[in-house]
PDB file of N, CA and C in Angstrom:
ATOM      1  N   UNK A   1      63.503 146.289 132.915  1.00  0.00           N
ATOM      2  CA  UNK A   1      62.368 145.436 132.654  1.00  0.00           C
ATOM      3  C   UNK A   1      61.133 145.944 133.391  1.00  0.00           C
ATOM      4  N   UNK A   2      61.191 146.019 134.869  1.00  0.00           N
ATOM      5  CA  UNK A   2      60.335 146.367 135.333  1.00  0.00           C
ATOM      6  C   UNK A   2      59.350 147.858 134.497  1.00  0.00           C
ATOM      7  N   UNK A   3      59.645 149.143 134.042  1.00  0.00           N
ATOM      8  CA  UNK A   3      59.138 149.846 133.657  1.00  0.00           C
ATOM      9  C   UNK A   3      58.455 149.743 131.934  1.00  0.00           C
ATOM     10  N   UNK A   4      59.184 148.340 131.321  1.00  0.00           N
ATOM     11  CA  UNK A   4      58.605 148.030 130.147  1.00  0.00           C
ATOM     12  C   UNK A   4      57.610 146.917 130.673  1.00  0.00           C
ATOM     13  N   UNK A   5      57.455 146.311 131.838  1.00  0.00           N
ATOM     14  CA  UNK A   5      56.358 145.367 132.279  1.00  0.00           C
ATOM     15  C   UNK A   5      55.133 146.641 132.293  1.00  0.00           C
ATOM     16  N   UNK A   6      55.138 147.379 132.728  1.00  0.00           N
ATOM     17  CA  UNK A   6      54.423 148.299 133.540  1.00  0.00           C
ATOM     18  C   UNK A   6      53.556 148.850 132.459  1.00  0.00           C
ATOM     19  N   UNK A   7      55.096 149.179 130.952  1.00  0.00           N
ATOM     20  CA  UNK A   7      53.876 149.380 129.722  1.00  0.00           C
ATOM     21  C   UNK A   7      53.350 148.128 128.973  1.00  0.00           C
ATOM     22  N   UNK A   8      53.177 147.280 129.538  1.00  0.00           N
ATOM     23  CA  UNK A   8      52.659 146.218 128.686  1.00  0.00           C
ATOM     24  C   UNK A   8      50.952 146.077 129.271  1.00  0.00           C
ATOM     25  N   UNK A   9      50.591 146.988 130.315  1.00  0.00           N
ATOM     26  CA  UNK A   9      49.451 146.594 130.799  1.00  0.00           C
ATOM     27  C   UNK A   9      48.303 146.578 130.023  1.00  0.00           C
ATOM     28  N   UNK A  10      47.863 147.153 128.981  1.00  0.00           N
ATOM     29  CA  UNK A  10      46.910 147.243 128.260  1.00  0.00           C
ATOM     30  C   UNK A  10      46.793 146.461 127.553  1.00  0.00           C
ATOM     31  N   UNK A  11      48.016 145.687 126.462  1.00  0.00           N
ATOM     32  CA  UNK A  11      47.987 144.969 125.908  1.00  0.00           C
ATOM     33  C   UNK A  11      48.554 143.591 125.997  1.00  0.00           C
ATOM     34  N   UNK A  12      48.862 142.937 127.105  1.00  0.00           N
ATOM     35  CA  UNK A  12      49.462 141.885 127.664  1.00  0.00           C
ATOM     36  C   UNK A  12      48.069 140.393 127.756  1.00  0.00           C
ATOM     37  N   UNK A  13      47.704 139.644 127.578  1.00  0.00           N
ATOM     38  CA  UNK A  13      46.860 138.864 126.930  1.00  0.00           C
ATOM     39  C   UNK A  13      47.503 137.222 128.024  1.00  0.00           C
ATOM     40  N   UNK A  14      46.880 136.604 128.323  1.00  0.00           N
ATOM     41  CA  UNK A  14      47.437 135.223 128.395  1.00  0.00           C
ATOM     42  C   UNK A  14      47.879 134.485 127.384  1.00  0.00           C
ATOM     43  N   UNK A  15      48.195 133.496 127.313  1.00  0.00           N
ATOM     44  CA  UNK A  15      49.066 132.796 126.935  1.00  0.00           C
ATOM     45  C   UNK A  15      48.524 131.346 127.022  1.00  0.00           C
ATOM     46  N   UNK A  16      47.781 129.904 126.035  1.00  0.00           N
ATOM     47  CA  UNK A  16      47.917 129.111 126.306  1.00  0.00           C
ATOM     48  C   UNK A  16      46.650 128.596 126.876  1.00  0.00           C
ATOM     49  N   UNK A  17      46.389 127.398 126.786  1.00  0.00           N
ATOM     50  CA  UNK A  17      45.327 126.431 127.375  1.00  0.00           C
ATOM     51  C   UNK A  17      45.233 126.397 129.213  1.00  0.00           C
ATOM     52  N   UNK A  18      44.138 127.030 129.862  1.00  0.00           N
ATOM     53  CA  UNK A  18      45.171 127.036 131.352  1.00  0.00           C
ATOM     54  C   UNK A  18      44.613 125.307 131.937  1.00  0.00           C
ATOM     55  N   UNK A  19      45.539 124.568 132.550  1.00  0.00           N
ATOM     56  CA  UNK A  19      45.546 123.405 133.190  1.00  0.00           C
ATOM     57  C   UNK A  19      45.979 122.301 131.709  1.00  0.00           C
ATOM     58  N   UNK A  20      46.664 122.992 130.935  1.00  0.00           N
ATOM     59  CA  UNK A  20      46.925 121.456 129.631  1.00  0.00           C
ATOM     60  C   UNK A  20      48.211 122.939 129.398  1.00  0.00           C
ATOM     61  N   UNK A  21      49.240 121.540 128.858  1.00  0.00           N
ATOM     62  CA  UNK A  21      50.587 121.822 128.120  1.00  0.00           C
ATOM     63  C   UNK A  21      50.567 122.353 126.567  1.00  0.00           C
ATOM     64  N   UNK A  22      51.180 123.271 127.035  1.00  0.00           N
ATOM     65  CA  UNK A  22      51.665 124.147 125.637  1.00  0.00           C
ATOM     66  C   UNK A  22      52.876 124.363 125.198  1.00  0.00           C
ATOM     67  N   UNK A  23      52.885 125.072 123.674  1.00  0.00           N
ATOM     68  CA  UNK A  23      54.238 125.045 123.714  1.00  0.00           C
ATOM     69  C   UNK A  23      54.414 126.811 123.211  1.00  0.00           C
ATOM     70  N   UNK A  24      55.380 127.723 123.734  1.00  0.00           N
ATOM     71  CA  UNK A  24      55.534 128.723 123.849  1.00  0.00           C
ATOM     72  C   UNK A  24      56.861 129.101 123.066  1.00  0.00           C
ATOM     73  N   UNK A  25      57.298 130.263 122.677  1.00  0.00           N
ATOM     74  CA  UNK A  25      58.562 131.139 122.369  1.00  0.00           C
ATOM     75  C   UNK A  25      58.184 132.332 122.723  1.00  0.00           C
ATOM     76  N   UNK A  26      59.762 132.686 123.022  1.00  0.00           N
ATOM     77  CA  UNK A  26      59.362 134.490 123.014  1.00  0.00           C
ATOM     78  C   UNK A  26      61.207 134.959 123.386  1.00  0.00           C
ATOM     79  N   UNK A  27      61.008 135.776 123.680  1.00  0.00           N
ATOM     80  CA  UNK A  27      62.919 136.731 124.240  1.00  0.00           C
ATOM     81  C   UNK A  27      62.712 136.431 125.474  1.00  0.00           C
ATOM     82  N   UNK A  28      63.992 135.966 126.686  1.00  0.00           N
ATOM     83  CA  UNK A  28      63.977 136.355 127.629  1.00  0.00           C
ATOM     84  C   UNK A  28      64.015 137.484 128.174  1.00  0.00           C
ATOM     85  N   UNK A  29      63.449 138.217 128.752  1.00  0.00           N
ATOM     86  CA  UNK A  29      63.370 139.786 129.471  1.00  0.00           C
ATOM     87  C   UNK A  29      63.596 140.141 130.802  1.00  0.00           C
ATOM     88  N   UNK A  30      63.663 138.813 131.351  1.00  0.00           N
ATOM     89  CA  UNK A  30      64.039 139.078 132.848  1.00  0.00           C
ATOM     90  C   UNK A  30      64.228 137.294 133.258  1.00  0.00           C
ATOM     91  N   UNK A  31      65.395 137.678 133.814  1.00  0.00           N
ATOM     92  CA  UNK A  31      66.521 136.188 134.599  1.00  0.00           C
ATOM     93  C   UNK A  31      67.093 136.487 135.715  1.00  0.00           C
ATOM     94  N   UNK A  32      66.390 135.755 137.067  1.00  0.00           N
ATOM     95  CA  UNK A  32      66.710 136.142 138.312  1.00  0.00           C
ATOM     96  C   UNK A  32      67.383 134.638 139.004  1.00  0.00           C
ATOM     97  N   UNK A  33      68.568 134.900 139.008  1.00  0.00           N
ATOM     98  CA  UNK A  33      68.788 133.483 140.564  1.00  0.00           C
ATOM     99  C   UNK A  33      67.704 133.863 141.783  1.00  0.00           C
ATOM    100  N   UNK A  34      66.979 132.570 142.130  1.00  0.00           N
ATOM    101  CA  UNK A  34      66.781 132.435 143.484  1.00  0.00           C
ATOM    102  C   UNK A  34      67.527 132.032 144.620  1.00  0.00           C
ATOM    103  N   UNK A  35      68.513 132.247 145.382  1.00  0.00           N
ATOM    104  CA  UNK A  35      69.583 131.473 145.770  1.00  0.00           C
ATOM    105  C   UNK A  35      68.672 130.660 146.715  1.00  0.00           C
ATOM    106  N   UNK A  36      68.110 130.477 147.863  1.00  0.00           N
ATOM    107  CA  UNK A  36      67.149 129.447 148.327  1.00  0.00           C
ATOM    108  C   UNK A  36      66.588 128.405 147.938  1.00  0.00           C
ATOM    109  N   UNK A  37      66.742 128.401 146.808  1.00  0.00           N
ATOM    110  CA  UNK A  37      66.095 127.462 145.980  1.00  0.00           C
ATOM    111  C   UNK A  37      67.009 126.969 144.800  1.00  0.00           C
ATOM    112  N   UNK A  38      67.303 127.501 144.654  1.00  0.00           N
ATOM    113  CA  UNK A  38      68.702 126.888 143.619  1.00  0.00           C
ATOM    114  C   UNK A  38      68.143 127.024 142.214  1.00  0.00           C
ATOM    115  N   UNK A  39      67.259 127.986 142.058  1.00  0.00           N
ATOM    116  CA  UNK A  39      66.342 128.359 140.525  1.00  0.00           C
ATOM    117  C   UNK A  39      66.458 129.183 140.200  1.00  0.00           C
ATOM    118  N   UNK A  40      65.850 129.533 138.641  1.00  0.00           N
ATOM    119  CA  UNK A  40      65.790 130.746 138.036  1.00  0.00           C
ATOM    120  C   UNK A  40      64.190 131.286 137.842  1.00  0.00           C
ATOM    121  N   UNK A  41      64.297 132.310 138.227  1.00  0.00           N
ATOM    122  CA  UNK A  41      62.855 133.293 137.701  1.00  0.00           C
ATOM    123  C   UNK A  41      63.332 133.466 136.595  1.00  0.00           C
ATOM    124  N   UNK A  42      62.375 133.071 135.823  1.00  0.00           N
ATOM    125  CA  UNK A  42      61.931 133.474 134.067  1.00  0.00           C
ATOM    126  C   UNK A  42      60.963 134.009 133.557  1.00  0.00           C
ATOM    127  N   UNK A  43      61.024 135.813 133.314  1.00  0.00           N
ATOM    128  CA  UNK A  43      59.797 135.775 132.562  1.00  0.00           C
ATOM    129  C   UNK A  43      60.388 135.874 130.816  1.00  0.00           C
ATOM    130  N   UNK A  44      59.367 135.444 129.770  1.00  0.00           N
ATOM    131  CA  UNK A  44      59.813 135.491 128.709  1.00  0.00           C
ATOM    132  C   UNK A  44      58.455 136.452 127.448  1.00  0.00           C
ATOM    133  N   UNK A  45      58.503 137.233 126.953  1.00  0.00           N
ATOM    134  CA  UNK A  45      58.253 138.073 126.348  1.00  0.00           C
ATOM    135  C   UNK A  45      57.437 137.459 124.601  1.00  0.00           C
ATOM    136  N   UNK A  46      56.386 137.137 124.678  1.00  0.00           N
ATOM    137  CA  UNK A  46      56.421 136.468 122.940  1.00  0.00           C
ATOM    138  C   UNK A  46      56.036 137.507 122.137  1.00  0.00           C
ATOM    139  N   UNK A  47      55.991 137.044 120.672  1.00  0.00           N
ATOM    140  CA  UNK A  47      55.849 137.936 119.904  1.00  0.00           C
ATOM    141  C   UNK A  47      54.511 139.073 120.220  1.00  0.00           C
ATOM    142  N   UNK A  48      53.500 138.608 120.525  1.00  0.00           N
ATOM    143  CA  UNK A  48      52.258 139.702 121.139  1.00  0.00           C
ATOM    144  C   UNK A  48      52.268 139.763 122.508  1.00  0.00           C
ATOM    145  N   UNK A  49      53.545 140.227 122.904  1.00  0.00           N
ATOM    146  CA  UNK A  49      53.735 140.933 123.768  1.00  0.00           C
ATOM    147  C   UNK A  49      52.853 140.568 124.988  1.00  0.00           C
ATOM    148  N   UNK A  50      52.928 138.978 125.254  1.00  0.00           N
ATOM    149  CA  UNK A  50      52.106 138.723 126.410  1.00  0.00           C
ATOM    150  C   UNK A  50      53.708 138.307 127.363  1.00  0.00           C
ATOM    151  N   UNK A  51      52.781 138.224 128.551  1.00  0.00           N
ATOM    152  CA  UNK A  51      54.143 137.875 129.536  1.00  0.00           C
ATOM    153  C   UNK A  51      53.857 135.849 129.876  1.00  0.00           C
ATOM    154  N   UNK A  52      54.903 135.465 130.014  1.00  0.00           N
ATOM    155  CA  UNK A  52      55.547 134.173 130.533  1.00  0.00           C
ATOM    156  C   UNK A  52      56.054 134.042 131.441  1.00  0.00           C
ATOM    157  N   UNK A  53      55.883 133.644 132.711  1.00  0.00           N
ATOM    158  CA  UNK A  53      57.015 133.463 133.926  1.00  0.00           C
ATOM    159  C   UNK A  53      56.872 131.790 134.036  1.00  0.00           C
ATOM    160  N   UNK A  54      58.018 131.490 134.714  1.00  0.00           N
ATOM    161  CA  UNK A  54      57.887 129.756 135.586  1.00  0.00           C
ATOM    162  C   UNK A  54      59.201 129.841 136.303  1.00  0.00           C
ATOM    163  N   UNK A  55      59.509 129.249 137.161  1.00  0.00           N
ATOM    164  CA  UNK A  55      61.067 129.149 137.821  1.00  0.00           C
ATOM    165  C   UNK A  55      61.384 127.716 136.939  1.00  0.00           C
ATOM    166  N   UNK A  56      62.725 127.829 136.895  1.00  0.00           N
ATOM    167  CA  UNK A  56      63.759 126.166 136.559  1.00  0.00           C
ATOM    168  C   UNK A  56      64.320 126.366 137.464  1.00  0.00           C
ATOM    169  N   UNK A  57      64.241 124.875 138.018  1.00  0.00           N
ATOM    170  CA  UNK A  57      65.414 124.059 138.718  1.00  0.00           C
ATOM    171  C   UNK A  57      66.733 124.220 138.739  1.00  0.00           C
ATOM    172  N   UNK A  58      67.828 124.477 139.038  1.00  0.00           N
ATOM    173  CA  UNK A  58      69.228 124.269 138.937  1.00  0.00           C
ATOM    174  C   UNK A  58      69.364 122.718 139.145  1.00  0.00           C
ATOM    175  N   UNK A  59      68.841 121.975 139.909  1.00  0.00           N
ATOM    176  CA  UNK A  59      69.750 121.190 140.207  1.00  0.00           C
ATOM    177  C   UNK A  59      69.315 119.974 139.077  1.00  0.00           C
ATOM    178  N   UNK A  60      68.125 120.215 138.162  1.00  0.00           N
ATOM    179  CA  UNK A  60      67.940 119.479 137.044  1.00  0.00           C
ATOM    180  C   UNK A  60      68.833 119.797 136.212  1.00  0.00           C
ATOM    181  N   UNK A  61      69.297 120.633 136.018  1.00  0.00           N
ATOM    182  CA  UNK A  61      70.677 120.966 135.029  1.00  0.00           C
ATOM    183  C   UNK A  61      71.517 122.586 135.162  1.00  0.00           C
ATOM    184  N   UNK A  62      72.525 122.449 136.117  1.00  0.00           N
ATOM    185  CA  UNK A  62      73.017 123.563 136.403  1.00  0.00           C
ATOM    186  C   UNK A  62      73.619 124.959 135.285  1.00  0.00           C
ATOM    187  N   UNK A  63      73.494 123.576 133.908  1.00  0.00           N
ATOM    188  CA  UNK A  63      74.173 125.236 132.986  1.00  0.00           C
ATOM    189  C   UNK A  63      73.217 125.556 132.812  1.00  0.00           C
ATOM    190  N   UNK A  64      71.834 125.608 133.256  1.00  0.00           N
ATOM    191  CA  UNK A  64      70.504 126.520 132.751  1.00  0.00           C
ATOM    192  C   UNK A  64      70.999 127.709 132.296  1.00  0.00           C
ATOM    193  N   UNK A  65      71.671 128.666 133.780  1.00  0.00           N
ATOM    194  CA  UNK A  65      72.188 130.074 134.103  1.00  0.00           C
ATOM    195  C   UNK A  65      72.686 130.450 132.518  1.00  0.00           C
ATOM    196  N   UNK A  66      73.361 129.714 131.705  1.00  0.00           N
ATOM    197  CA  UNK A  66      73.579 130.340 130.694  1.00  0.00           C
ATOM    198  C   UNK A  66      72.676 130.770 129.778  1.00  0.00           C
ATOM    199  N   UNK A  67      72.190 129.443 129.447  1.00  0.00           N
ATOM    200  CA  UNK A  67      70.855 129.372 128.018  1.00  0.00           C
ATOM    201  C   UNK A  67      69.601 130.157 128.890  1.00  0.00           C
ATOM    202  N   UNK A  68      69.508 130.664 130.442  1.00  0.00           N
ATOM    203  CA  UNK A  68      68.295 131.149 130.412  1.00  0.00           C
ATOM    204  C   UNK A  68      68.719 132.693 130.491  1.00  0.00           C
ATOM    205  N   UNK A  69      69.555 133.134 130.108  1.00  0.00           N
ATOM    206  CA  UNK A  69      69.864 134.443 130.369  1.00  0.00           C
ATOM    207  C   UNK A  69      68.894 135.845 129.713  1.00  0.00           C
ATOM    208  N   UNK A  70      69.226 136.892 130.057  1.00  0.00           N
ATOM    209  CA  UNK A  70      68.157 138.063 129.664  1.00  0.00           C
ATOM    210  C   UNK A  70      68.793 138.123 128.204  1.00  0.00           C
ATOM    211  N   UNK A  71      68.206 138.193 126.913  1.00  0.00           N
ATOM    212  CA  UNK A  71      68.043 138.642 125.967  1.00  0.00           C
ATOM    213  C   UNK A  71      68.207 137.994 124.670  1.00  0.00           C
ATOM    214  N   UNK A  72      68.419 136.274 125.594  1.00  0.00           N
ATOM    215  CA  UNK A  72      67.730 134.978 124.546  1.00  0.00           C
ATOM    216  C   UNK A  72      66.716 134.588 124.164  1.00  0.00           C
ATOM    217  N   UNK A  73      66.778 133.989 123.323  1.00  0.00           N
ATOM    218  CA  UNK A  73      65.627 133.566 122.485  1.00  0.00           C
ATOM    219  C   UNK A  73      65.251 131.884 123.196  1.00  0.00           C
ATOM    220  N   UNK A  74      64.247 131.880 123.606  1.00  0.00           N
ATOM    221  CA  UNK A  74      63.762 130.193 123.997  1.00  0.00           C
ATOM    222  C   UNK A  74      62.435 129.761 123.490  1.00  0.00           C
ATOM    223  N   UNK A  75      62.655 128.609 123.141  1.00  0.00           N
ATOM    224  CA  UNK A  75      61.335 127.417 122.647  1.00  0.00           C
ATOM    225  C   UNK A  75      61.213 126.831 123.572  1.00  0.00           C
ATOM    226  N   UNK A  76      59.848 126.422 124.470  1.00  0.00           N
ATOM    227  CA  UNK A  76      59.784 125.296 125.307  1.00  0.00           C
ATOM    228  C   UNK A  76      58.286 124.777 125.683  1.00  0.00           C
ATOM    229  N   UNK A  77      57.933 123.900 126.151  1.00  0.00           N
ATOM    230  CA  UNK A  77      56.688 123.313 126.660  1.00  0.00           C
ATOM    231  C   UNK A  77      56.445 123.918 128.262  1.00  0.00           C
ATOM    232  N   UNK A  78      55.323 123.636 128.693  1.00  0.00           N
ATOM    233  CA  UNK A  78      55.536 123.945 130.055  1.00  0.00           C
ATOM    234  C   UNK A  78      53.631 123.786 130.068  1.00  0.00           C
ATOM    235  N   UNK A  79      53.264 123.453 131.153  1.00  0.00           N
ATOM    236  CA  UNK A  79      51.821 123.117 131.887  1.00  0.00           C
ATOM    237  C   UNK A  79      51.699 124.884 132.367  1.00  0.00           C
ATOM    238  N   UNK A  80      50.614 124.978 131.843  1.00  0.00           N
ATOM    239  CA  UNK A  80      49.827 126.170 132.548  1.00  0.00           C
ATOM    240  C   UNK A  80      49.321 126.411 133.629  1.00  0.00           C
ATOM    241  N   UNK A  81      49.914 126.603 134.889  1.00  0.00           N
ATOM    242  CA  UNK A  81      49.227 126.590 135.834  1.00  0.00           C
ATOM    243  C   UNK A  81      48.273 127.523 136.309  1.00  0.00           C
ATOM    244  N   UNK A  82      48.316 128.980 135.964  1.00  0.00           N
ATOM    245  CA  UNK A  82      47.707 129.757 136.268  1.00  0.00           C
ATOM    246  C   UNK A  82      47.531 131.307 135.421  1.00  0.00           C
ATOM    247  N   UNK A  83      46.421 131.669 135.300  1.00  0.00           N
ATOM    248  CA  UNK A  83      46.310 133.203 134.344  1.00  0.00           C
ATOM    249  C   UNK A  83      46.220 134.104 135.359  1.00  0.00           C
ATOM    250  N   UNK A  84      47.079 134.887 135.761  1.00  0.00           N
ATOM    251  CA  UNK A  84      46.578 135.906 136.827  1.00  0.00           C
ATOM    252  C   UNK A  84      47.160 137.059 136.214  1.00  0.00           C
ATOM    253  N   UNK A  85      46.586 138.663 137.149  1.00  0.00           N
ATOM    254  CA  UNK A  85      46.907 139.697 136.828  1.00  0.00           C
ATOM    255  C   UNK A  85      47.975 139.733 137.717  1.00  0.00           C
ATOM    256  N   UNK A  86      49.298 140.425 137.807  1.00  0.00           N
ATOM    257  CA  UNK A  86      50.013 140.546 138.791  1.00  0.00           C
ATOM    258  C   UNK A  86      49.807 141.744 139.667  1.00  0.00           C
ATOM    259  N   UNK A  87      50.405 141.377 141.014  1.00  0.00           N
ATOM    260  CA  UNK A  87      49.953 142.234 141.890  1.00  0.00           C
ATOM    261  C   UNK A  87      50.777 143.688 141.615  1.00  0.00           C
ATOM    262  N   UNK A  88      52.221 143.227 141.368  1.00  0.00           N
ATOM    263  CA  UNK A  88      53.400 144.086 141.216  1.00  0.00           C
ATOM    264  C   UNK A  88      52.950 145.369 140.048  1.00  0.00           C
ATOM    265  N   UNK A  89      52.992 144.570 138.634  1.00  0.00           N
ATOM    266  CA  UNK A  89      52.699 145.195 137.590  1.00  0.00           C
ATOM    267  C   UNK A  89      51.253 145.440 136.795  1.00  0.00           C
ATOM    268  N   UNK A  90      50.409 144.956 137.734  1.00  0.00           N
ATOM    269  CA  UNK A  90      49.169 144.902 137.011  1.00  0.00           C
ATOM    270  C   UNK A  90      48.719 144.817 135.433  1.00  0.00           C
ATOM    271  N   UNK A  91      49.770 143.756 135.012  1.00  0.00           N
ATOM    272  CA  UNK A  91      49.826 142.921 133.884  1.00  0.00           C
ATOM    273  C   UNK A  91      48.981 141.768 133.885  1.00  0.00           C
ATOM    274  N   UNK A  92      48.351 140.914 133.075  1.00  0.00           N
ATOM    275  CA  UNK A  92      47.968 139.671 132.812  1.00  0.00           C
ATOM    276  C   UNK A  92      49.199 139.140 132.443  1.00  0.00           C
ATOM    277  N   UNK A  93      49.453 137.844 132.964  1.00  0.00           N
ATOM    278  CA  UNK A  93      50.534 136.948 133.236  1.00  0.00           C
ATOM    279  C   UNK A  93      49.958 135.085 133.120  1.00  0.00           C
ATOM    280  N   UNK A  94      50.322 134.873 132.206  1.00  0.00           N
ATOM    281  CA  UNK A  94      50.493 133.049 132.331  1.00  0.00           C
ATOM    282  C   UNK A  94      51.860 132.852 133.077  1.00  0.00           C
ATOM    283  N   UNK A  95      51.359 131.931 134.105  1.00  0.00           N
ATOM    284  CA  UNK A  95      52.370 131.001 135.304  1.00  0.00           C
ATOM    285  C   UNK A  95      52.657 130.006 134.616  1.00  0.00           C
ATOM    286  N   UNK A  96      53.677 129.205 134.514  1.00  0.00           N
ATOM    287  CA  UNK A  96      53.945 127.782 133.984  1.00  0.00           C
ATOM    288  C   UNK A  96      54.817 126.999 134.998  1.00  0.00           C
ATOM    289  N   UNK A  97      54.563 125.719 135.063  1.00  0.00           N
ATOM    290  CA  UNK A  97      55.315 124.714 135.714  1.00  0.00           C
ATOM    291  C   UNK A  97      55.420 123.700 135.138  1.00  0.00           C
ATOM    292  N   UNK A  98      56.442 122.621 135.154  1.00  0.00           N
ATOM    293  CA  UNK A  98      56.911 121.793 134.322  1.00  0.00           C
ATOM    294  C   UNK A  98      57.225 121.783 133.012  1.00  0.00           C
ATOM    295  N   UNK A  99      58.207 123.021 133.522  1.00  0.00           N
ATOM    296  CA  UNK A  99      58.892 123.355 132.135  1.00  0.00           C
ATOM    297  C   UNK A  99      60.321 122.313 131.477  1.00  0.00           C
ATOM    298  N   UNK A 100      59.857 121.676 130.033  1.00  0.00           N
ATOM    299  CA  UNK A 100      60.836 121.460 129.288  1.00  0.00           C
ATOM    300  C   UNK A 100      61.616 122.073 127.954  1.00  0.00           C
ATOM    301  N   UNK A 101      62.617 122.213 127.912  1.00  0.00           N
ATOM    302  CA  UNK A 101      63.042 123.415 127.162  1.00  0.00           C
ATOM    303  C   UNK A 101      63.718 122.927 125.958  1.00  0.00           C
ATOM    304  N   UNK A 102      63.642 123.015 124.836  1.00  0.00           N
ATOM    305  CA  UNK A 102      63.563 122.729 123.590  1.00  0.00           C
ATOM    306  C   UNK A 102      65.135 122.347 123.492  1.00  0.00           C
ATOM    307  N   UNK A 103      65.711 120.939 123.032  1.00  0.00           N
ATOM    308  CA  UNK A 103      66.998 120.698 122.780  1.00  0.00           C
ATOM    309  C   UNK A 103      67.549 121.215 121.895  1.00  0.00           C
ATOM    310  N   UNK A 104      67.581 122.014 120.972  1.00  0.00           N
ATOM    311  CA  UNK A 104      68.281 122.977 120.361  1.00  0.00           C
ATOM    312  C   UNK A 104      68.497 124.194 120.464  1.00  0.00           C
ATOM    313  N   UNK A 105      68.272 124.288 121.565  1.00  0.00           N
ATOM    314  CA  UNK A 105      68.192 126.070 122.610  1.00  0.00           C
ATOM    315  C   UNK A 105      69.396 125.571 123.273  1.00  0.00           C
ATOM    316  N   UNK A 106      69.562 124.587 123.557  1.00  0.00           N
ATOM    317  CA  UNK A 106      70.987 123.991 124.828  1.00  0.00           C
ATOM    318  C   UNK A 106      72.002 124.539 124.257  1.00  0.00           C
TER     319      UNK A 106
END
């Protein structure tokens, strides 16, 4: 993932209304446990190739780990918190928090 983040820099775009709820799809491309936190890093990939990250909760619903895995497909809402470039990949990146995830993805 990391070296296909890296080519997305030119054409990677935000994502979404920033400070109002949207609703997003795309592939998962990268699924990290946080063990400290009991979450998952999610970034998710949409069709124009912009990037998506937000962490989920585990302890709101522990089978996340399955349905958020690398190379699923997800529908979900989530509040925009922030458009930034990343420091890592020097990508444009939409942040999301208060993510709800589409009941037929479960």
């Amino acid at each position: 993932w990391t070296s296909r983040e890296r080519s997305l820099r030119t054409v990677s775009e935000y994502e979404g209304e920033l400070k109002k709820r949207n609703h997003f799809e795309g592939e998962i491309v990268m699924s990290r446990y946080m063990n400290r936190s009991n979450s998952m890093l999610v970034a998710v990939l949409t069709k124009n190739d912009n990037i998506i990250k937000f962490f989920y909760d585990l302890y709101r619903d522990n089978t996340a780990k399955e349905f958020l895995a690398q190379g699923s497909y997800l529908r979900f809402s989530a509040y925009v918190k922030s458009h930034e470039v990343s420091d890592y990949s020097k990508c444009k990146e939409t942040f999301c928090n208060r993510v709800t995830l589409s009941k037929e993805d479960k």
